[in-house]
C-alpha atoms as a PDB file:
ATOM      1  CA  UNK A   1     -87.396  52.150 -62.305  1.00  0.00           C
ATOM      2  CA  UNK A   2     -90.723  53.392 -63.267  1.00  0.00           C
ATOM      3  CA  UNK A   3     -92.500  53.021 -66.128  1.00  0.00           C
ATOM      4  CA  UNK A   4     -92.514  57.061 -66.509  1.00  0.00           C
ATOM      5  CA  UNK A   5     -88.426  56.857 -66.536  1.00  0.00           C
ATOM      6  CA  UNK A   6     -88.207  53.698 -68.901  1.00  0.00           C
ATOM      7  CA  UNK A   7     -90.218  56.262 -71.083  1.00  0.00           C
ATOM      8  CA  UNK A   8     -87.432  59.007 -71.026  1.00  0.00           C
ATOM      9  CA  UNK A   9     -84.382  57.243 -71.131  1.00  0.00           C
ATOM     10  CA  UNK A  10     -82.881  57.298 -74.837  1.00  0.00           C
ATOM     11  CA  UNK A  11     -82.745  54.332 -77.198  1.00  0.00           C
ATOM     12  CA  UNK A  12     -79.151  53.793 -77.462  1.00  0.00           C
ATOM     13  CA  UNK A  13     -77.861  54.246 -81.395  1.00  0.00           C
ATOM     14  CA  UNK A  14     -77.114  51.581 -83.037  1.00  0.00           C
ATOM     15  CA  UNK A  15     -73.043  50.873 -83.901  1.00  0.00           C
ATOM     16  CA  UNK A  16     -72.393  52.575 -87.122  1.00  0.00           C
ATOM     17  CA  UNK A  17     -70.835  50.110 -89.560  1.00  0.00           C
ATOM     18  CA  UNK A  18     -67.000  50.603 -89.677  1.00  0.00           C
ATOM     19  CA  UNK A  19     -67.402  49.798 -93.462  1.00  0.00           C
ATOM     20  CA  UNK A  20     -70.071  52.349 -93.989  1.00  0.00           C
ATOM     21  CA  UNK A  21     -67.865  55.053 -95.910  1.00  0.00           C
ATOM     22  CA  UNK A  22     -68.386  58.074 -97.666  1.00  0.00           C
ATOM     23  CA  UNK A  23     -68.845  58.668-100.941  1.00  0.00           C
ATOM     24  CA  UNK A  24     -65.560  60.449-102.452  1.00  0.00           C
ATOM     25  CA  UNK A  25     -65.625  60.135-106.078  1.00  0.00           C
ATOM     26  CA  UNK A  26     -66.157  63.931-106.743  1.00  0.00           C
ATOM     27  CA  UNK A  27     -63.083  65.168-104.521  1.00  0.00           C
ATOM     28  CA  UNK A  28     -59.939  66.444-105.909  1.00  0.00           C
ATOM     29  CA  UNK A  29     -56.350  65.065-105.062  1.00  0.00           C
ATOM     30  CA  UNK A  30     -53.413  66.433-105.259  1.00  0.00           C
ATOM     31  CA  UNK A  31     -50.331  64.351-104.977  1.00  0.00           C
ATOM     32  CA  UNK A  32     -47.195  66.521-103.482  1.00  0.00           C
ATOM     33  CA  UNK A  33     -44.056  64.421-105.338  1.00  0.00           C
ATOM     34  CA  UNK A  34     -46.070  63.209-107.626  1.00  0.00           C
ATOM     35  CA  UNK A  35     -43.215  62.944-109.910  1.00  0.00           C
ATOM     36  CA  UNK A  36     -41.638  59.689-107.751  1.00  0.00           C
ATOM     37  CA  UNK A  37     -42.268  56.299-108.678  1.00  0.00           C
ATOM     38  CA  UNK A  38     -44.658  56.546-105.696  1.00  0.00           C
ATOM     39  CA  UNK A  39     -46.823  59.502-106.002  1.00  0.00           C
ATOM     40  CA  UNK A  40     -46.604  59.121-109.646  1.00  0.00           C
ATOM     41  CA  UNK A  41     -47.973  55.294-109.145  1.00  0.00           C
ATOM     42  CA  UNK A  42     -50.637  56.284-106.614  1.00  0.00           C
ATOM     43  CA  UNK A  43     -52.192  58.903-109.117  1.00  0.00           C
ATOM     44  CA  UNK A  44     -52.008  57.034-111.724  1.00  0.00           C
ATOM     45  CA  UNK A  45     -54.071  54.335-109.884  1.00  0.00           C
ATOM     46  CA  UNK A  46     -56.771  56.949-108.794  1.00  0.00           C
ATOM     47  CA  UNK A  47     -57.085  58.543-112.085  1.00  0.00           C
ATOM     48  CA  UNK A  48     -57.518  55.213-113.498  1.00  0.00           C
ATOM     49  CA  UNK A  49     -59.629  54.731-111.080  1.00  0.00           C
ATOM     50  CA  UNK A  50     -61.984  58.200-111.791  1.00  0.00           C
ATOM     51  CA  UNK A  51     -60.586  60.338-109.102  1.00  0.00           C
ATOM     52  CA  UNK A  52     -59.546  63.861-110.189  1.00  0.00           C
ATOM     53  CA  UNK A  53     -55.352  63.961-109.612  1.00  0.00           C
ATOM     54  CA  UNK A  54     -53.032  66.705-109.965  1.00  0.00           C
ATOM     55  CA  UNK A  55     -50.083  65.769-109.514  1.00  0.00           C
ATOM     56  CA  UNK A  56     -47.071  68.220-107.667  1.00  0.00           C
ATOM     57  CA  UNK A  57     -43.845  69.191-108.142  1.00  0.00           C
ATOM     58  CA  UNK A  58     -41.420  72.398-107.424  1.00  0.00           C
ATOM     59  CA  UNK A  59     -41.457  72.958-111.092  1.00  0.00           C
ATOM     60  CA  UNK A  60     -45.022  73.118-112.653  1.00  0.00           C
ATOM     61  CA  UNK A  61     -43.181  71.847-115.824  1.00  0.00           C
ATOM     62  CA  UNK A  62     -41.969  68.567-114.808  1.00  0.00           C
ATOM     63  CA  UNK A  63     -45.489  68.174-113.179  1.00  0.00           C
ATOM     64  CA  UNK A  64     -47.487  69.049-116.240  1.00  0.00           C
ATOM     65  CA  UNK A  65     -45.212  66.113-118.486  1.00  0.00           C
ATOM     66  CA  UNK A  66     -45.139  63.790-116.168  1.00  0.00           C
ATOM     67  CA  UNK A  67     -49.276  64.274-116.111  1.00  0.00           C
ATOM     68  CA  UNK A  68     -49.564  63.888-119.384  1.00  0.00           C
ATOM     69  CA  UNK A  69     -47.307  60.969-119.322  1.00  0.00           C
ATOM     70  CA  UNK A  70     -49.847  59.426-117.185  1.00  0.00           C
ATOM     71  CA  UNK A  71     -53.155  60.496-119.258  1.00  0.00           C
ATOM     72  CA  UNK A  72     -56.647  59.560-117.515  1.00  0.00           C
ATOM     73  CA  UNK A  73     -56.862  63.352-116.842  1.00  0.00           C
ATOM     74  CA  UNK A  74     -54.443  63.967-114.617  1.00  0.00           C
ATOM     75  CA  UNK A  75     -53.073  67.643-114.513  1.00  0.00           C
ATOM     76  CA  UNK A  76     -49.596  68.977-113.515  1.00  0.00           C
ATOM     77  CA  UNK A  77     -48.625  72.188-111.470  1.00  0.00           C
ATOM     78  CA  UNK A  78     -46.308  73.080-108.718  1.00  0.00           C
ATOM     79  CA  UNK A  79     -46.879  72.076-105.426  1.00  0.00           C
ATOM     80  CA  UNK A  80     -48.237  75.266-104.523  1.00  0.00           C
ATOM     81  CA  UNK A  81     -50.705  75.335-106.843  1.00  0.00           C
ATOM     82  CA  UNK A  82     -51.309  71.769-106.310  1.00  0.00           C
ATOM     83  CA  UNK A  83     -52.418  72.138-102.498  1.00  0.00           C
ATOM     84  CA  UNK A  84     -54.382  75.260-103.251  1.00  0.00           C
ATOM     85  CA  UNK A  85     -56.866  73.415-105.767  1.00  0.00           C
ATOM     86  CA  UNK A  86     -57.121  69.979-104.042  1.00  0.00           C
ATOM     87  CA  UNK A  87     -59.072  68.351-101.550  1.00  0.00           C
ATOM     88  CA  UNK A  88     -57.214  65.639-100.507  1.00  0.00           C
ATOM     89  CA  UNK A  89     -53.497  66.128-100.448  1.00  0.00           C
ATOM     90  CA  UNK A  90     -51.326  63.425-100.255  1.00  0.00           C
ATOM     91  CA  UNK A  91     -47.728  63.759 -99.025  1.00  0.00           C
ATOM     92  CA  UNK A  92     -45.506  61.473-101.342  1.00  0.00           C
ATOM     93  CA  UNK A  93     -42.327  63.597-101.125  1.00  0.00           C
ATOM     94  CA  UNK A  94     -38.646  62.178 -99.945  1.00  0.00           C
ATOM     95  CA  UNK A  95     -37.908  62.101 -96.741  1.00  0.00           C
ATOM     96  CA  UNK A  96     -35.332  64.333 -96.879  1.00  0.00           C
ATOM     97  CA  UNK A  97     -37.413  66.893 -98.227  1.00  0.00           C
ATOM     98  CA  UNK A  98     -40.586  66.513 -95.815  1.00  0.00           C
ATOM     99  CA  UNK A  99     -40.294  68.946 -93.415  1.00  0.00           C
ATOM    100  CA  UNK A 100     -38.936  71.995 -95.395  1.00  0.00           C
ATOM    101  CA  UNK A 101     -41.421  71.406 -98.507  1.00  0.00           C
ATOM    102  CA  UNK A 102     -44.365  70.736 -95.841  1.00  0.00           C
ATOM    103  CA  UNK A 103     -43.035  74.324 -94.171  1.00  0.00           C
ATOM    104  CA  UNK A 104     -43.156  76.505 -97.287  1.00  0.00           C
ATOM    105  CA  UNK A 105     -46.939  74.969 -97.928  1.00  0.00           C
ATOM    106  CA  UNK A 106     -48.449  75.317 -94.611  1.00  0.00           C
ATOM    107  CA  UNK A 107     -50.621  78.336 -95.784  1.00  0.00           C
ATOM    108  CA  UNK A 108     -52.084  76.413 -99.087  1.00  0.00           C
ATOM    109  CA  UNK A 109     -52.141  73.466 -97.262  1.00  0.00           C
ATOM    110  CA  UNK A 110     -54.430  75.104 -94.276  1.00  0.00           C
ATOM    111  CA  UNK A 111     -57.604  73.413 -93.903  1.00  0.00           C
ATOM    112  CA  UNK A 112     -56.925  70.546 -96.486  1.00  0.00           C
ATOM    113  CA  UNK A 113     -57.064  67.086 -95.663  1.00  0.00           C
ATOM    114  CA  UNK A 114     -53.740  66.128 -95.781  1.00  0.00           C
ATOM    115  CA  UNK A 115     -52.113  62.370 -96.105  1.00  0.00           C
ATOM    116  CA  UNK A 116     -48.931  61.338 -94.992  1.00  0.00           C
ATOM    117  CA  UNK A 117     -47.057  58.805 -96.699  1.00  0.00           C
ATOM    118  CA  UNK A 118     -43.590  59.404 -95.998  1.00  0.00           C
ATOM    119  CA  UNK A 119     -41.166  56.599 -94.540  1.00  0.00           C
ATOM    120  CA  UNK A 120     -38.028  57.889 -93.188  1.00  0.00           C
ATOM    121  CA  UNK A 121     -35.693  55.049 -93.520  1.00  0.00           C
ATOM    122  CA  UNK A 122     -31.979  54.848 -94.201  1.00  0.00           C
ATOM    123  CA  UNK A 123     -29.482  52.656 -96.198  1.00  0.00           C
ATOM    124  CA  UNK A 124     -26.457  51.127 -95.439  1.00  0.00           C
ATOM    125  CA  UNK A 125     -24.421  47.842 -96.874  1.00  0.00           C
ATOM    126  CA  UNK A 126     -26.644  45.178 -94.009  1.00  0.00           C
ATOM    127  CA  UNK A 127     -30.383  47.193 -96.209  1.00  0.00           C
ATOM    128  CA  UNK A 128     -32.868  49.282 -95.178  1.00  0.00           C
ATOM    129  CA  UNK A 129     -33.950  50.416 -91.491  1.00  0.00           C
ATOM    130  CA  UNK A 130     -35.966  52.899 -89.962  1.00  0.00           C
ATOM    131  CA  UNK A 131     -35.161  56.524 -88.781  1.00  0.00           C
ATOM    132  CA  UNK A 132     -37.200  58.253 -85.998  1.00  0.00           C
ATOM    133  CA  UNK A 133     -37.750  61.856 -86.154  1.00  0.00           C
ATOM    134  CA  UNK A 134     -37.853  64.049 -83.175  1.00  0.00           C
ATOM    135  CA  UNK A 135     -41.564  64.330 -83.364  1.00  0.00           C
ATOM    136  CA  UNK A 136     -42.335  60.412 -83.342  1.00  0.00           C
ATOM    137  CA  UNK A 137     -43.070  59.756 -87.113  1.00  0.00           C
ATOM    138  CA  UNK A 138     -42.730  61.769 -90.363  1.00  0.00           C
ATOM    139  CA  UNK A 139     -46.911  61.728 -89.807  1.00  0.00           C
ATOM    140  CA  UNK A 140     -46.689  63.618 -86.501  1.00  0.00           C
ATOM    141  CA  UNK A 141     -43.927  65.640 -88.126  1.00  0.00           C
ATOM    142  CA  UNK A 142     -46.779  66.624 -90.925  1.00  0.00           C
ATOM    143  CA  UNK A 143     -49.352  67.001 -87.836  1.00  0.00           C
ATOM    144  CA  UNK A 144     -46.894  69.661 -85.912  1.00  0.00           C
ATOM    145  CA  UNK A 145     -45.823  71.699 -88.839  1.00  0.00           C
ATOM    146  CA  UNK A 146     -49.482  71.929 -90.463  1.00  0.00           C
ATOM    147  CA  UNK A 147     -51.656  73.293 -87.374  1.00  0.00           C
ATOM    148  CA  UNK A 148     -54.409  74.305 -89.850  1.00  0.00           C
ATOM    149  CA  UNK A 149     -54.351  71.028 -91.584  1.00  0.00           C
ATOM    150  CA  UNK A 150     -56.099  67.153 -91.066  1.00  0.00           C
ATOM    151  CA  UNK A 151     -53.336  65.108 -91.178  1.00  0.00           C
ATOM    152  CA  UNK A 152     -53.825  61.463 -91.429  1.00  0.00           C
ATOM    153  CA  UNK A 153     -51.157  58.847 -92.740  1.00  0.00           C
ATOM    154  CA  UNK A 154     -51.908  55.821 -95.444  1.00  0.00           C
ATOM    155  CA  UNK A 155     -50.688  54.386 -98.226  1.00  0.00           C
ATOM    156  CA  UNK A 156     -47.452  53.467 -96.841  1.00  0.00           C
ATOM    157  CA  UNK A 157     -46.879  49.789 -97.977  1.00  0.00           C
ATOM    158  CA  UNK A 158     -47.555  50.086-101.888  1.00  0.00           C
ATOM    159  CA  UNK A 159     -45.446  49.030-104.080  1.00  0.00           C
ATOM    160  CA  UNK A 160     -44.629  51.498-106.659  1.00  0.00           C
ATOM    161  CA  UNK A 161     -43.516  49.145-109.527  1.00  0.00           C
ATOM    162  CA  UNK A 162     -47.300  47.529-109.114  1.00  0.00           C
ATOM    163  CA  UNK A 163     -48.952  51.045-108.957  1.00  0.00           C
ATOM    164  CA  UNK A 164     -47.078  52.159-111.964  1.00  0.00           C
ATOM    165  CA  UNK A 165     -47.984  48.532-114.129  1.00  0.00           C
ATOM    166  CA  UNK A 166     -50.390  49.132-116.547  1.00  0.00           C
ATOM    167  CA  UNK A 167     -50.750  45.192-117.385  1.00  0.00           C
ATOM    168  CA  UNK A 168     -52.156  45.052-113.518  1.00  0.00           C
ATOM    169  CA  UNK A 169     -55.566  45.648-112.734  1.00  0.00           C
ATOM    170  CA  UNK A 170     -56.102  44.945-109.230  1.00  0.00           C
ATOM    171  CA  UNK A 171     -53.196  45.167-106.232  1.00  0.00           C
ATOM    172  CA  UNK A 172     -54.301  43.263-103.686  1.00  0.00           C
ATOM    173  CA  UNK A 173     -53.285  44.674-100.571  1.00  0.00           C
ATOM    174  CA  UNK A 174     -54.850  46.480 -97.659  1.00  0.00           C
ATOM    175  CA  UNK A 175     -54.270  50.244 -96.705  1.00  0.00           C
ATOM    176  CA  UNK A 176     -53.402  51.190 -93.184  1.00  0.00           C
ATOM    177  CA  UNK A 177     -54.782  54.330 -92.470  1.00  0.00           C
ATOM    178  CA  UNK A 178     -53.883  56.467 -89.290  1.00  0.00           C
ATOM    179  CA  UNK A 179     -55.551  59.926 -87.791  1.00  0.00           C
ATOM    180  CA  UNK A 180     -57.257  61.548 -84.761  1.00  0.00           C
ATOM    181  CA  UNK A 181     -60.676  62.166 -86.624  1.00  0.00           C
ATOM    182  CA  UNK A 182     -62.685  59.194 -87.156  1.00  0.00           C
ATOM    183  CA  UNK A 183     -64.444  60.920 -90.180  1.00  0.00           C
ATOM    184  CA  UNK A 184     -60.869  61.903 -91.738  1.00  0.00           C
ATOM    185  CA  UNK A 185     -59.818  58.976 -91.607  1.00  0.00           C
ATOM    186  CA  UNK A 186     -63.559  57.000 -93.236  1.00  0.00           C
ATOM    187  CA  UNK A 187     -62.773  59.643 -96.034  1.00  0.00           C
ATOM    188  CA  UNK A 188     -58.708  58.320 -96.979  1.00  0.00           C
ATOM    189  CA  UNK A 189     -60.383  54.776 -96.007  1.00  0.00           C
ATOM    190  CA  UNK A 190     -63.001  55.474 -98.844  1.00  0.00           C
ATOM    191  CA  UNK A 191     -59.850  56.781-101.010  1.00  0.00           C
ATOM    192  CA  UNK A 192     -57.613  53.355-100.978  1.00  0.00           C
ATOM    193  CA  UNK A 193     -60.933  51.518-101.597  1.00  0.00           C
ATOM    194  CA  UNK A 194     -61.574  52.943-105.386  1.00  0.00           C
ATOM    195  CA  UNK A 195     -58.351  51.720-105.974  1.00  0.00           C
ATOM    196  CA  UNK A 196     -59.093  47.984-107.362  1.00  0.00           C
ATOM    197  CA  UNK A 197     -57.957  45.581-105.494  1.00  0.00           C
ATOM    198  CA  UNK A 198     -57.132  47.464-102.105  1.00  0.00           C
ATOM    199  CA  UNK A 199     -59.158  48.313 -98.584  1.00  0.00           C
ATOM    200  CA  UNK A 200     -58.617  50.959 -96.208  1.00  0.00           C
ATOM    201  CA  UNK A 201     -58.161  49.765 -92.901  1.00  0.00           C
ATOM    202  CA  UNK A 202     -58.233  51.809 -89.362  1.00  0.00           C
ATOM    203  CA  UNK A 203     -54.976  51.471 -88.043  1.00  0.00           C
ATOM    204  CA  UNK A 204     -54.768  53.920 -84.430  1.00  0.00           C
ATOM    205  CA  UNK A 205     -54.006  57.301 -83.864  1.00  0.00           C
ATOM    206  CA  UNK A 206     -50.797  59.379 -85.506  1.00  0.00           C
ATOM    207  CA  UNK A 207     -48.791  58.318 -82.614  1.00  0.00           C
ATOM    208  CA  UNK A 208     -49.010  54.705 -83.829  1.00  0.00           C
ATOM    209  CA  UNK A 209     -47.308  56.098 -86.952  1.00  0.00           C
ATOM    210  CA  UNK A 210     -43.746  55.243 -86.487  1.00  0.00           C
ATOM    211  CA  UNK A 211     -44.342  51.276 -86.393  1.00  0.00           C
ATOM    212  CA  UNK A 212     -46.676  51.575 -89.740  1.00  0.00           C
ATOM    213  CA  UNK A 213     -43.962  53.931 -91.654  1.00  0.00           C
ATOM    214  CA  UNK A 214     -41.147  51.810 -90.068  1.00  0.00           C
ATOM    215  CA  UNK A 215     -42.341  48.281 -91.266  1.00  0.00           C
ATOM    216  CA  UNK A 216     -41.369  49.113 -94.928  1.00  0.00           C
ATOM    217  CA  UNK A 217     -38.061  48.683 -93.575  1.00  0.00           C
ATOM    218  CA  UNK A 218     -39.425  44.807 -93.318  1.00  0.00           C
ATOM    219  CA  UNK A 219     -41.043  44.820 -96.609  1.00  0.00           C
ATOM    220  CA  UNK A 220     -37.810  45.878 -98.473  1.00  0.00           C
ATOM    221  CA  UNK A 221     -36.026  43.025 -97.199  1.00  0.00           C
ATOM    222  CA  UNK A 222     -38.737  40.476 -97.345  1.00  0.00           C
ATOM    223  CA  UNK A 223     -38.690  41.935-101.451  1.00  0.00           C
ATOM    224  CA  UNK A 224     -35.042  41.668-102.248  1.00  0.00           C
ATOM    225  CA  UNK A 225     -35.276  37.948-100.391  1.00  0.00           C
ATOM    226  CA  UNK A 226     -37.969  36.452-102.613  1.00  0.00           C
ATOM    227  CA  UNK A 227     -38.046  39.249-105.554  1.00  0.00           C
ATOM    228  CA  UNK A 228     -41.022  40.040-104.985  1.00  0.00           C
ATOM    229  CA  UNK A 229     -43.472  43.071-104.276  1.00  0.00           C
ATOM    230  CA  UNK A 230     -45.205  42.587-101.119  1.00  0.00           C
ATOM    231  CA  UNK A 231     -47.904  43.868 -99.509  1.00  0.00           C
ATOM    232  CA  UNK A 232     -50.033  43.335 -96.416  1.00  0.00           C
ATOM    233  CA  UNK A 233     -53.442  41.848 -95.615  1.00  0.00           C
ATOM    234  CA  UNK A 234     -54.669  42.219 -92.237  1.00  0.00           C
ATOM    235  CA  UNK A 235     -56.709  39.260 -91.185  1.00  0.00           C
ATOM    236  CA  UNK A 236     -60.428  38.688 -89.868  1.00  0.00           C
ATOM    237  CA  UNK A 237     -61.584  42.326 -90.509  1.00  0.00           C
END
């Protein structure tokens, strides 16, 4: 090689920091079933935490008390008008309800960055095991009936007697995030980490969703053996 193309060959980049992530204090979230103990425990957690909630429900009313159950500023509307005025919109509805409420939304939903944190499990006299939906996970389910959305998945794994204890400051737990975009998924990554306590953590692509939703399944029974709430921590990261 000559000196004259040593001169035009690029420096390489250097590796961006997987912990370098954005800054998303002044974003708005919406939480769809934000009326369950675990939408209603993740914005309360946010809010506490500075974030800007609004939490959703099919009727504005039940929204709007349950938000002012909650105080720190959170506001209550229908899910409608939840989407429509959020950023970030996470997806803490029952399964049963996922794909028709995620259906009737798709047009306020379009171009929103939208979280999935649905586990389809069932319930029968031996506990609690996993369902598979046609489309993989209830993630890719999200992903095939929202086109004009970013759909990521997080926030799986929580807890929602912790997120709902006032007496508890931090939850220590990490946050396993899943999505095709790198940068969508830096952005929910930056979301779990204003919670105190938890760390987002980049777990694959949507079609690694089904294991992540399905491991509740695990957590359930590891929390009725030892009465406990568990959580995970992923390890050397």
């Amino acid at each position: 090689m000559t000196s004259t193309d040593s001169a035009q060959t690029p420096a390489k980049a250097p590796a961006k920091d997987p912990w370098d992530l954005p800054d998303v204090s002044g974003l708005v979230v919406g939480v769809l079933g934000g009326t369950g103990p675990q939408g209603k425990g993740l914005a309360y957690r946010l809010a506490r935490s500075g974030q800007k909630v609004i939490i959703g429900s099919r009727a504005a009313e039940r929204a709007q008390t349950a938000a002012e159950e909650l105080g720190y500023g959170v506001e209550g509307a229908d899910n409608a008008e939840t989407a429509r005025r959020s950023d970030i919109v996470i997806v803490a509805v029952p399964w049963e309800g996922h794909g028709k409420t995620l259906e009737s939304l798709r047009t306020e939903l379009a171009g929103k960055l939208v979280v999935d944190c649905v586990n389809p499990l069932g319930f029968d006299k031996q506990g609690a095991y996993a369902l598979k939906p046609d489309e993989g996970s209830a993630a890719q389910q999200a992903a095939a009936l929202l086109p004009d959305s970013r759909v990521t998945a997080a926030f799986h794994h929580l807890s929602a007697v912790l997120l709902q204890d006032p007496e508890i400051e931090q939850i220590d737990t990490d946050v396993m995030v899943l999505g095709e975009v790198r940068a969508d998924v830096e952005i929910v990554q930056s979301l779990a980490g204003r919670i105190p306590g938890m760390r987002g953590v980049f777990a694959g692509r949507l079609r690694n969703a089904h294991q992540v939703e399905s491991l509740v399944a695990n957590l359930i029974s590891v929390n009725r053996r030892y009465k406990a709430h568990a959580g995970l921590r992923v390890t050397d990261v």
